[in-house]
C-alpha atoms as a PDB file:
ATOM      1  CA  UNK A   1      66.393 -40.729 -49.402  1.00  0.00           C
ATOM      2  CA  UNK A   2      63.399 -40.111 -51.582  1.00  0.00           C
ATOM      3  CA  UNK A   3      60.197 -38.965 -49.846  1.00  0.00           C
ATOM      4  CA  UNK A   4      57.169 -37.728 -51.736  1.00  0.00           C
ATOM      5  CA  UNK A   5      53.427 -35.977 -50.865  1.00  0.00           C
ATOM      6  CA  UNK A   6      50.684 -35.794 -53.181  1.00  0.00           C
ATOM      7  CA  UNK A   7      47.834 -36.214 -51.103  1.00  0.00           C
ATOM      8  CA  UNK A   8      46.490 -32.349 -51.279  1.00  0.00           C
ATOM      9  CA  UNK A   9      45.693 -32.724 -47.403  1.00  0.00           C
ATOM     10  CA  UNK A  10      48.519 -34.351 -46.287  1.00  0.00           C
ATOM     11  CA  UNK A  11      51.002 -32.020 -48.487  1.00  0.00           C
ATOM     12  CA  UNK A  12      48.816 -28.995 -46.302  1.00  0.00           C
ATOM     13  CA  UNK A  13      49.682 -31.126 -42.744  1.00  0.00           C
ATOM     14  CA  UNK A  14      52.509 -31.320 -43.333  1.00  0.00           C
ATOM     15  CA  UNK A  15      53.363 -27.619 -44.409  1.00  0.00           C
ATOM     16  CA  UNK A  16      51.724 -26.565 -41.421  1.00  0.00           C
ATOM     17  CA  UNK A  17      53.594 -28.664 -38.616  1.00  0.00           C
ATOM     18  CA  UNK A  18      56.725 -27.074 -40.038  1.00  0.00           C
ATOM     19  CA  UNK A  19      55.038 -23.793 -39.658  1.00  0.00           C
ATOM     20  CA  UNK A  20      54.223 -24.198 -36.175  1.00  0.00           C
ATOM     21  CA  UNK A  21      57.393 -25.845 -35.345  1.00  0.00           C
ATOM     22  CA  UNK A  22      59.819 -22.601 -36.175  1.00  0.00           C
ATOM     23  CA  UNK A  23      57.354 -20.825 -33.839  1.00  0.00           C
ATOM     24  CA  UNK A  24      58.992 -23.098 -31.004  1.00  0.00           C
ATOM     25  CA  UNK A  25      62.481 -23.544 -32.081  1.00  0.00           C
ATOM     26  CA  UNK A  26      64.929 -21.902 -34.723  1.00  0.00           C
ATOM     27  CA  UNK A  27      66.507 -25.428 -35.469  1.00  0.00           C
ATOM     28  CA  UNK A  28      65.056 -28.887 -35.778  1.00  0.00           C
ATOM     29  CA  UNK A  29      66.754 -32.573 -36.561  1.00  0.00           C
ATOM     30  CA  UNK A  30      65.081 -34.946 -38.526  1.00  0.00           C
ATOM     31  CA  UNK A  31      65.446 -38.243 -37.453  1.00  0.00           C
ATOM     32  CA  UNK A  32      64.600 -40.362 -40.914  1.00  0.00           C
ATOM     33  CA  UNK A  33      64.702 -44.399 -40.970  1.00  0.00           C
ATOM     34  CA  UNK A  34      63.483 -46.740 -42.843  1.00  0.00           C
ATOM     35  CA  UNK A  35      59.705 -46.360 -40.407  1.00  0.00           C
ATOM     36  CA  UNK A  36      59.251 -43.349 -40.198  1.00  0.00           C
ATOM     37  CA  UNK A  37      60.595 -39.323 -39.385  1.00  0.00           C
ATOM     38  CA  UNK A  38      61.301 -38.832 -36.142  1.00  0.00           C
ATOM     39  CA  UNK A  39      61.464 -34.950 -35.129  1.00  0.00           C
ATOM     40  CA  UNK A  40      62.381 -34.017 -31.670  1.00  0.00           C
ATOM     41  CA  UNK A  41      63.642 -30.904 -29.317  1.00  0.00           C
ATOM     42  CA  UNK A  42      62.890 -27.982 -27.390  1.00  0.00           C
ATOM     43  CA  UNK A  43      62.092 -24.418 -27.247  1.00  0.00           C
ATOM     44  CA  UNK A  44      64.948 -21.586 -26.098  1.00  0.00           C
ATOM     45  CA  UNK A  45      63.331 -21.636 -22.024  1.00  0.00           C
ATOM     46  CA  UNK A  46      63.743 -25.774 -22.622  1.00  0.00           C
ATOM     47  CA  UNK A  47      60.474 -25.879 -20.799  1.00  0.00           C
ATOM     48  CA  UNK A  48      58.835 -26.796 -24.198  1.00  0.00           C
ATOM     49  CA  UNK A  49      59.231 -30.225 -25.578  1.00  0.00           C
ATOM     50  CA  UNK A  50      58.173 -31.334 -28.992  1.00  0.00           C
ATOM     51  CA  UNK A  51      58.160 -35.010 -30.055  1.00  0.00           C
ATOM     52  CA  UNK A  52      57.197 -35.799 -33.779  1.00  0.00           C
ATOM     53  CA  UNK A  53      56.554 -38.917 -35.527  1.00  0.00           C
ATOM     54  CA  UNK A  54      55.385 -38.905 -39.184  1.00  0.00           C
ATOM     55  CA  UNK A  55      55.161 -42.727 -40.409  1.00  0.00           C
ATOM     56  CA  UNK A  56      56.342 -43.873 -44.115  1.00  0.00           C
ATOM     57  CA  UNK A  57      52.667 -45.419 -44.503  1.00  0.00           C
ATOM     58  CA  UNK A  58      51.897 -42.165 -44.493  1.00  0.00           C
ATOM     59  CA  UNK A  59      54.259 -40.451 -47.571  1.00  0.00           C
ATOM     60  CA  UNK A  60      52.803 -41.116 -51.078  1.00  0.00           C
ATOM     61  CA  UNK A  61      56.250 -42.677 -51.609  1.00  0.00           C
ATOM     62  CA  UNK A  62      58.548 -43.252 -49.327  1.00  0.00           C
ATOM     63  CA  UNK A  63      62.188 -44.469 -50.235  1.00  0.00           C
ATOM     64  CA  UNK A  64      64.979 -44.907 -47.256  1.00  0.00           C
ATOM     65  CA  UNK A  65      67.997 -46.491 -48.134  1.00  0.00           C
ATOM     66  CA  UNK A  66      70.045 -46.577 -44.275  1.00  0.00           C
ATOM     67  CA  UNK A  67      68.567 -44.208 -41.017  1.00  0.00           C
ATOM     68  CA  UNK A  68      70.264 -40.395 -41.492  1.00  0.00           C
ATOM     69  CA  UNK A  69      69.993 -37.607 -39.229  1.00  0.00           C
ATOM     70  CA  UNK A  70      70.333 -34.154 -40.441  1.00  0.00           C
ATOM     71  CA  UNK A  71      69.414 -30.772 -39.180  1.00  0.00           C
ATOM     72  CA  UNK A  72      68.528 -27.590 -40.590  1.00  0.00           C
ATOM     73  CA  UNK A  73      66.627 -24.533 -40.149  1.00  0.00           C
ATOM     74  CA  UNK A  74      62.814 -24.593 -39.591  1.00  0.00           C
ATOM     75  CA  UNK A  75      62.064 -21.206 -40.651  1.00  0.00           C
ATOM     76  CA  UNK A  76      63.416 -21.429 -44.428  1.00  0.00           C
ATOM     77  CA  UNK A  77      62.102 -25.318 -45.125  1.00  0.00           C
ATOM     78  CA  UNK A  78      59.068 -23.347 -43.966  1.00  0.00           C
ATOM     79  CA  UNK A  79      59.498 -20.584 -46.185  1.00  0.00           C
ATOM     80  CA  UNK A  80      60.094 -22.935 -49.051  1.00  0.00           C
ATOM     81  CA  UNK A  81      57.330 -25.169 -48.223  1.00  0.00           C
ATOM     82  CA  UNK A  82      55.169 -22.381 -48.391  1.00  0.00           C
ATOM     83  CA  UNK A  83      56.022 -21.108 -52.179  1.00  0.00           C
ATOM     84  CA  UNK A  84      54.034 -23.988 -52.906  1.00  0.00           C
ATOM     85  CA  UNK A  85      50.638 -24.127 -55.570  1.00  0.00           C
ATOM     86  CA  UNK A  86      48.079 -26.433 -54.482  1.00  0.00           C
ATOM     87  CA  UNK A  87      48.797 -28.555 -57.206  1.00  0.00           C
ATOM     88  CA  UNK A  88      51.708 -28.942 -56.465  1.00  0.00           C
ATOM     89  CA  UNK A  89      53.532 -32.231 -55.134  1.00  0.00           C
ATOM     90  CA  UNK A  90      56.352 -31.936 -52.010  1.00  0.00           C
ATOM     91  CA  UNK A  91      59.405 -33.716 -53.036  1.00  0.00           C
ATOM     92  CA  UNK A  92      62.260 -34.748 -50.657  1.00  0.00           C
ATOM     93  CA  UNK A  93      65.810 -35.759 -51.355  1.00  0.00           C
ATOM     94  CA  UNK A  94      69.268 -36.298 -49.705  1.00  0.00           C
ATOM     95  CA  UNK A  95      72.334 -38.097 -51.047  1.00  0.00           C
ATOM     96  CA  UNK A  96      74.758 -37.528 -48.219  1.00  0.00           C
ATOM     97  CA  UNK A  97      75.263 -34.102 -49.081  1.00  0.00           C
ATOM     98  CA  UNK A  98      75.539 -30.726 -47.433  1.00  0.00           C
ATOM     99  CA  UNK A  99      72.256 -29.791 -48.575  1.00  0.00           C
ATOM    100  CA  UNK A 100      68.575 -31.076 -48.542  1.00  0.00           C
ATOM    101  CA  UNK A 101      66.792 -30.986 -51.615  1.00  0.00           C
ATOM    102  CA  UNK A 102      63.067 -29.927 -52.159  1.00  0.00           C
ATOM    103  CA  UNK A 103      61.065 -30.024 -55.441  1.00  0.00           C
ATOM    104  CA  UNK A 104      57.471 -28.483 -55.703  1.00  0.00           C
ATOM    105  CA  UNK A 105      56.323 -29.523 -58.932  1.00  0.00           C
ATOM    106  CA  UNK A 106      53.056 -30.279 -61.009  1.00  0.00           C
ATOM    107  CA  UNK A 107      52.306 -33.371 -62.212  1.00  0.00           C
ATOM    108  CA  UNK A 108      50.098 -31.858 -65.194  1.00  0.00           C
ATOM    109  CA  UNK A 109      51.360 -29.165 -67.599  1.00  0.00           C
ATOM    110  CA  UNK A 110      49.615 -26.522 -66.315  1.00  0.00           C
ATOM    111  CA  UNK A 111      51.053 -22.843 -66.190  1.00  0.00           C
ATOM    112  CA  UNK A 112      52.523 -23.099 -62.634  1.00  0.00           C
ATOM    113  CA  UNK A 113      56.117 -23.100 -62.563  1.00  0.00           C
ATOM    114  CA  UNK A 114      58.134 -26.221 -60.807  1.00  0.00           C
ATOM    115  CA  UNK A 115      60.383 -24.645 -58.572  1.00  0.00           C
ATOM    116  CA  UNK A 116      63.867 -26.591 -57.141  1.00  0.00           C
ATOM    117  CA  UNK A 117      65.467 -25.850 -53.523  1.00  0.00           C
ATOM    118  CA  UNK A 118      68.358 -26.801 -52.242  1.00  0.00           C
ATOM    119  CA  UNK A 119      68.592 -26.059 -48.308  1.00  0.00           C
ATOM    120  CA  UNK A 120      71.727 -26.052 -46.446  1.00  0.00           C
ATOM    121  CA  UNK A 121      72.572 -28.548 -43.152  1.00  0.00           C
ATOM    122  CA  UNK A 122      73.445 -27.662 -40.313  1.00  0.00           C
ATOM    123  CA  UNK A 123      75.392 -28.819 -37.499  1.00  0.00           C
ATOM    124  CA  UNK A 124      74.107 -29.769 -33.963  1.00  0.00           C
ATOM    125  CA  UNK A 125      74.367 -32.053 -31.088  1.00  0.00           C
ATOM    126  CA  UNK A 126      71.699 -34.510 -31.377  1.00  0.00           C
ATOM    127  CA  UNK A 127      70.257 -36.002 -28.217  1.00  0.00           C
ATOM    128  CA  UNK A 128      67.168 -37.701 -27.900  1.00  0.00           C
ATOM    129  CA  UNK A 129      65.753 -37.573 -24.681  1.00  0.00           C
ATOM    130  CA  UNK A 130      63.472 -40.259 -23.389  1.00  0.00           C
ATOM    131  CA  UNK A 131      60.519 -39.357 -22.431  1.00  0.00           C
ATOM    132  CA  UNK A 132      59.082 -41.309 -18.757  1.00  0.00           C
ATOM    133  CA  UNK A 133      56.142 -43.964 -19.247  1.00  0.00           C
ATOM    134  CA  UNK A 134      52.916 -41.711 -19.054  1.00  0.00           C
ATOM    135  CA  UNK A 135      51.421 -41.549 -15.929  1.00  0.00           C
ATOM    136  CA  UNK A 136      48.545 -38.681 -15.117  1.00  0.00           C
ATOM    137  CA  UNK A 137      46.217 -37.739 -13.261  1.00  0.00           C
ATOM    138  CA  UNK A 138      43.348 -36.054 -15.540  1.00  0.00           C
ATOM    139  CA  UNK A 139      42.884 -36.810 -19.416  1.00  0.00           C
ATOM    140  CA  UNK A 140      40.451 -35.447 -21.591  1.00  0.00           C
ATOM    141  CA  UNK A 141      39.873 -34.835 -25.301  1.00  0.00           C
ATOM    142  CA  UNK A 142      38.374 -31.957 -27.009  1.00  0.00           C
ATOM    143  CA  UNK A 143      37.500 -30.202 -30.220  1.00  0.00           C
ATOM    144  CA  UNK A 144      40.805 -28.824 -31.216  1.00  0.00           C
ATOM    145  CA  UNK A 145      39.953 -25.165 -32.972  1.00  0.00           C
ATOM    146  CA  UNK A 146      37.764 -24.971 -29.724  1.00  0.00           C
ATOM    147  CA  UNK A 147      40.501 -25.402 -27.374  1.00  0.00           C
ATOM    148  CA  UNK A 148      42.642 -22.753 -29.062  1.00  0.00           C
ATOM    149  CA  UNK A 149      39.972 -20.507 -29.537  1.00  0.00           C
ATOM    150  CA  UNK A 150      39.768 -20.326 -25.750  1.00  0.00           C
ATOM    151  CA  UNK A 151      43.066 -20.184 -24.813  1.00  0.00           C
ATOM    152  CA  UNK A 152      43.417 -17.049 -27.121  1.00  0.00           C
ATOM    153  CA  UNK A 153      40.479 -15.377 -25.038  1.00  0.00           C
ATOM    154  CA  UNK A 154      42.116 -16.121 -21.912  1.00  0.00           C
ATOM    155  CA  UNK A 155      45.322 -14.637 -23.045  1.00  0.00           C
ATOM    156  CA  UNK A 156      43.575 -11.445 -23.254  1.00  0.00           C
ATOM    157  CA  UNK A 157      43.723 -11.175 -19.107  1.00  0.00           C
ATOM    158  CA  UNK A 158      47.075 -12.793 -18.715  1.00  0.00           C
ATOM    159  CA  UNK A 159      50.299 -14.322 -19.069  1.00  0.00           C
ATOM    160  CA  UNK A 160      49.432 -17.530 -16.780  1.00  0.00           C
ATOM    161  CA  UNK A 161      46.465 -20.304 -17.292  1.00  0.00           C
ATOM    162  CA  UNK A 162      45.236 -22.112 -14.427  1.00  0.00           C
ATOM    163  CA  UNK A 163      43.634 -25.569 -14.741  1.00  0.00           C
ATOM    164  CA  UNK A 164      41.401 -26.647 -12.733  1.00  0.00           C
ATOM    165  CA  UNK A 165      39.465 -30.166 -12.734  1.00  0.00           C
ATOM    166  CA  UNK A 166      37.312 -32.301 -10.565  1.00  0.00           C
ATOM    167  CA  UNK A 167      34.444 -34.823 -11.073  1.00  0.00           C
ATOM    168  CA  UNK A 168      32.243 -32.493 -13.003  1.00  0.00           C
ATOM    169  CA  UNK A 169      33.787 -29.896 -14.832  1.00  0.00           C
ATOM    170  CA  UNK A 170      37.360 -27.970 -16.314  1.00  0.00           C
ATOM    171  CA  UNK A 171      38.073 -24.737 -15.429  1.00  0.00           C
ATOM    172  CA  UNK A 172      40.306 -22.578 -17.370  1.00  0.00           C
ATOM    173  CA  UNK A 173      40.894 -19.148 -16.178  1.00  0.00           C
ATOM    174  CA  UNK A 174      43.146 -16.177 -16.509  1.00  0.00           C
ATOM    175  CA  UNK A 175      42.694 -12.918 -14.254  1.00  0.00           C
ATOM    176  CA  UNK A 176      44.460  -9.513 -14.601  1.00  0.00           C
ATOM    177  CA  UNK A 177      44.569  -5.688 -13.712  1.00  0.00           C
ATOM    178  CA  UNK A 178      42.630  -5.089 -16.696  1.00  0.00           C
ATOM    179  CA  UNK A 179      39.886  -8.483 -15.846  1.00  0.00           C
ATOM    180  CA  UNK A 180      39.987 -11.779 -15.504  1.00  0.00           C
ATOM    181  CA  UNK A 181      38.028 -14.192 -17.262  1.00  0.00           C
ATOM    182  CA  UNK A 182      36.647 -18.271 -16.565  1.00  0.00           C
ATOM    183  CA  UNK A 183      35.898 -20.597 -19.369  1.00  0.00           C
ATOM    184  CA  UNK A 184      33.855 -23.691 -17.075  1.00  0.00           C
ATOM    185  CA  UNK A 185      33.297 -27.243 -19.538  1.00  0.00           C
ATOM    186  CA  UNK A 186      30.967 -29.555 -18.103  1.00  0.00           C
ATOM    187  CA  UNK A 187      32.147 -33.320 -18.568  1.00  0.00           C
ATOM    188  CA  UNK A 188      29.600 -33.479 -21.321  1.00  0.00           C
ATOM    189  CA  UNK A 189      31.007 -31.314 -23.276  1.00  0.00           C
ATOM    190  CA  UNK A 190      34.144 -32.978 -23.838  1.00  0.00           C
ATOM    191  CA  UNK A 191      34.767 -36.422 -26.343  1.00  0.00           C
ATOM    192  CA  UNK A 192      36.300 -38.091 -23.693  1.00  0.00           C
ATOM    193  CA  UNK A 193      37.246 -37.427 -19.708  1.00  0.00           C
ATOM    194  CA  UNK A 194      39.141 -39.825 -17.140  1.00  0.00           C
ATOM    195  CA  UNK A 195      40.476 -38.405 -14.127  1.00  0.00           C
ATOM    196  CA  UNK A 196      41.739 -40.133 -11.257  1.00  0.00           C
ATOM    197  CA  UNK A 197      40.623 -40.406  -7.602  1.00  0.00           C
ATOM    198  CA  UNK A 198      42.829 -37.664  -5.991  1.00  0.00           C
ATOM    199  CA  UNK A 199      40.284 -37.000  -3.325  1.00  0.00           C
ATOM    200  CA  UNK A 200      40.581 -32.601  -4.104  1.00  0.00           C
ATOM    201  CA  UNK A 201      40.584 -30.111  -7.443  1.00  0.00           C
ATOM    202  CA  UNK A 202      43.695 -30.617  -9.672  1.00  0.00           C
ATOM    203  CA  UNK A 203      44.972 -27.083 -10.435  1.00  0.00           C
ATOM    204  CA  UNK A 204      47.976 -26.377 -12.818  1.00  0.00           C
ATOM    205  CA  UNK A 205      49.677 -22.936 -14.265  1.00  0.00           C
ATOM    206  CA  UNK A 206      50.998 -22.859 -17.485  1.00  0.00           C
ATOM    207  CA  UNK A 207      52.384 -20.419 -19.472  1.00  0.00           C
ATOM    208  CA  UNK A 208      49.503 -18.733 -21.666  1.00  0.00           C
ATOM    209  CA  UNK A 209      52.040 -17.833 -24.279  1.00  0.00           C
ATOM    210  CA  UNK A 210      53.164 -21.120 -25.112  1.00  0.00           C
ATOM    211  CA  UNK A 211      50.167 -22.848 -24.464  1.00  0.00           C
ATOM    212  CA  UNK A 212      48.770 -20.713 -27.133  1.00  0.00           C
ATOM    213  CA  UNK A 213      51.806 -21.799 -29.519  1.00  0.00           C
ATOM    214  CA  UNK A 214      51.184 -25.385 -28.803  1.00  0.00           C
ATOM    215  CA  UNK A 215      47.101 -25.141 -29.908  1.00  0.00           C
ATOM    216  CA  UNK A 216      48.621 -23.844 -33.475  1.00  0.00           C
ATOM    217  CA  UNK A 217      48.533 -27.384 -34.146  1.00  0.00           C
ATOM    218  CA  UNK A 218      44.891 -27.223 -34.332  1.00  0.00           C
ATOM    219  CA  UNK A 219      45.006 -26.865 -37.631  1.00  0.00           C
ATOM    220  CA  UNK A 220      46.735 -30.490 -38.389  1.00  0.00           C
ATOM    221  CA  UNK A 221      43.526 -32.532 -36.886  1.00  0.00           C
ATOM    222  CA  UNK A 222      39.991 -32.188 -35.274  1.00  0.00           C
ATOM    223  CA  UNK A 223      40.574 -33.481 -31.419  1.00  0.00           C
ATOM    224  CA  UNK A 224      43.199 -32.629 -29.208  1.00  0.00           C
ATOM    225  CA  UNK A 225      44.058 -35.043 -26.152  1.00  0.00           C
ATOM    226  CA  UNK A 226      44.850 -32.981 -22.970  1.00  0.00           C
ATOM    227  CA  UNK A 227      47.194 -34.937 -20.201  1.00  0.00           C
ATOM    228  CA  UNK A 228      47.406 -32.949 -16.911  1.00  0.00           C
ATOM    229  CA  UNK A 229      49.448 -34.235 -13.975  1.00  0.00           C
ATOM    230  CA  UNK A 230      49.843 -31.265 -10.958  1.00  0.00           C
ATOM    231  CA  UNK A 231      53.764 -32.385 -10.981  1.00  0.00           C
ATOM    232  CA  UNK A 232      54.664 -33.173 -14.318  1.00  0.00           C
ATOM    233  CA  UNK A 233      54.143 -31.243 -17.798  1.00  0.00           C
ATOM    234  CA  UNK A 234      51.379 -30.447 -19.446  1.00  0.00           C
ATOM    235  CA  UNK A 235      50.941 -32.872 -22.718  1.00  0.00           C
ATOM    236  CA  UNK A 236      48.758 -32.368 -25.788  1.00  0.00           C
ATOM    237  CA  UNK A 237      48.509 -34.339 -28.658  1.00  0.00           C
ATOM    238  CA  UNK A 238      47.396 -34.898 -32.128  1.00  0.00           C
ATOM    239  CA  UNK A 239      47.048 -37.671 -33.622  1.00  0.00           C
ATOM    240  CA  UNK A 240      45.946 -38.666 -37.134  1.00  0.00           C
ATOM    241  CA  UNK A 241      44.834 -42.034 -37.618  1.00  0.00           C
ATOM    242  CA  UNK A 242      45.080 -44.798 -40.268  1.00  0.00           C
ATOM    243  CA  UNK A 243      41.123 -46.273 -41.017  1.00  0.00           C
ATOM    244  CA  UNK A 244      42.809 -49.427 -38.932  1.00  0.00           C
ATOM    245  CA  UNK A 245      43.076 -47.195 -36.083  1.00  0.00           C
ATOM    246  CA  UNK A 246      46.795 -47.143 -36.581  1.00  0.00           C
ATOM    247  CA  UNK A 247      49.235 -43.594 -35.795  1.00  0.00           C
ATOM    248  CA  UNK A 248      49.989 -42.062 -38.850  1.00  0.00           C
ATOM    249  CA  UNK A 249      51.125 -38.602 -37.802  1.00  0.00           C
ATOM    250  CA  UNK A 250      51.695 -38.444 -34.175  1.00  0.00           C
ATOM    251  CA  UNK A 251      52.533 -34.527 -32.726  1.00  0.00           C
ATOM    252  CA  UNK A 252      53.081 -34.246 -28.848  1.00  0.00           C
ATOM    253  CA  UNK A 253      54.120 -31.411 -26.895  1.00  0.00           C
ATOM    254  CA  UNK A 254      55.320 -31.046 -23.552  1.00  0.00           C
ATOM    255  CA  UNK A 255      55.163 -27.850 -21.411  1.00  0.00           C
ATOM    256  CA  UNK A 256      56.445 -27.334 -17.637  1.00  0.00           C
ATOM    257  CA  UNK A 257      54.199 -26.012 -15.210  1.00  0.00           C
ATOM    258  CA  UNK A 258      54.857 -22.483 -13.323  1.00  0.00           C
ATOM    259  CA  UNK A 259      55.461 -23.493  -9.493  1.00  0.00           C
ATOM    260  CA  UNK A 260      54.501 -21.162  -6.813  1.00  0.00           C
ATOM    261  CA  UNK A 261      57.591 -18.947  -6.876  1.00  0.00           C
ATOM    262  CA  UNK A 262      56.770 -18.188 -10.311  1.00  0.00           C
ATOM    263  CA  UNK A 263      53.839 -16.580  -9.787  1.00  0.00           C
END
């Protein structure tokens, strides 16, 4: 396996999903064939779910002899991915080893040093789940920095978010001993907004905290799509797009909604 970046954007994408990523969970397994990298698991609670898909189109090069699974720890590829210069290129090897390889070097003689990093595998039980055929109630799409931004005001009030949606507008609100605060978007102030004929309000309650890790991902793409079903997980995802309208990076998260007892 020889995978290379050298796209200065897509080498900072893809730095940054890892970043996000050991926010959620300690460990991750890449899933690498001949396609694509397929990353998938779940937080400590396992009321977070992360699905990743980074195609080959994608990688600058891309070279995948036979489909390998290996596992390691998200916090030091971070850490290494992170030592990098801007000019410098993200290179990816394995050879059936005990160790991945990863090479941040310059293509021009310049005085930044190429450094060389050999990260050891792990073992773990790998078990993709399958996620159910989509199937909700209220989807919209919004400016992604703008959707964090919010949910990190809200967190000032409390642990829990409540969703609200009808015909007109999205409510977001958190309340508290020390306040409470509402955040109202009109229809019109969203890219995009289908919702279907219920006949009352959706509400949801999420988590605030991880809701908050999950908009991290802001920083990967503009627009974030927002799925909301009032029995089934919260979904948001991020897609980046090829100029044929094809999924080039695809990052979806799942959360589980707080139920009355919770609350």
């Amino acid at each position: 396996m020889n995978i290379t970046l050298t796209d200065p954007k897509n080498k900072t994408i893809f730095t940054e999903i890892f970043h996000q990523l050991c926010t959620i969970s300690d460990h991750i397994t890449l899933d690498v064939s001949q396609e694509r990298i397929f990353i998938q698991g779940m937080d400590q609670t396992h009321s977070c779910l992360f699905e990743i898909i980074l195609n080959a189109d994608w990688f600058e090069h891309y070279d995948v002899d036979e489909p390998t699974v290996i596992s390691l720890s998200s916090a030091f590829l971070y850490r290494i991915l992170n030592t990098r210069e801007d000019s410098q290129n993200i290179e990816i090897t394995y050879n059936n080893t005990d160790e991945l390889c990863i090479n941040l070097t310059s293509e021009k003689n310049t005085s930044i040093i190429d450094k060389y990093f050999e990260l050891p595998l792990i073992n773990i039980v790998y078990e993709p789940l399958t996620i159910p055929e989509k199937d909700y109630q209220v989807e919209f799409t919004f400016n992604s920095k703008h959707f964090a931004s919010l949910i990190d005001q809200l967190a000032i009030f409390d642990e829990l978010l409540k969703i609200i949606c009808n015909e007109e507008h999205i409510y977001l609100e958190s309340s508290g001993s020390e306040g409470k605060m509402r955040a109202e978007l009109s229809i019109d102030d969203v890219d995009e907004y289908a919702l279907e004929e219920m006949g009352q309000d959706l509400v949801c309650m999420f988590s605030l905290k991880q809701i908050k890790d999950m908009c991290a991902f802001h920083k990967i793409t503009d627009n974030v799509t927002i799925n909301l079903h009032n029995e089934k997980p919260i979904e948001l995802e991020y897609n980046i797009k090829s100029l044929e309208n094809k999924d080039l990076v695809s990052v979806q998260l799942y959360l589980s909604p707080k139920i009355s007892e919770d609350y």
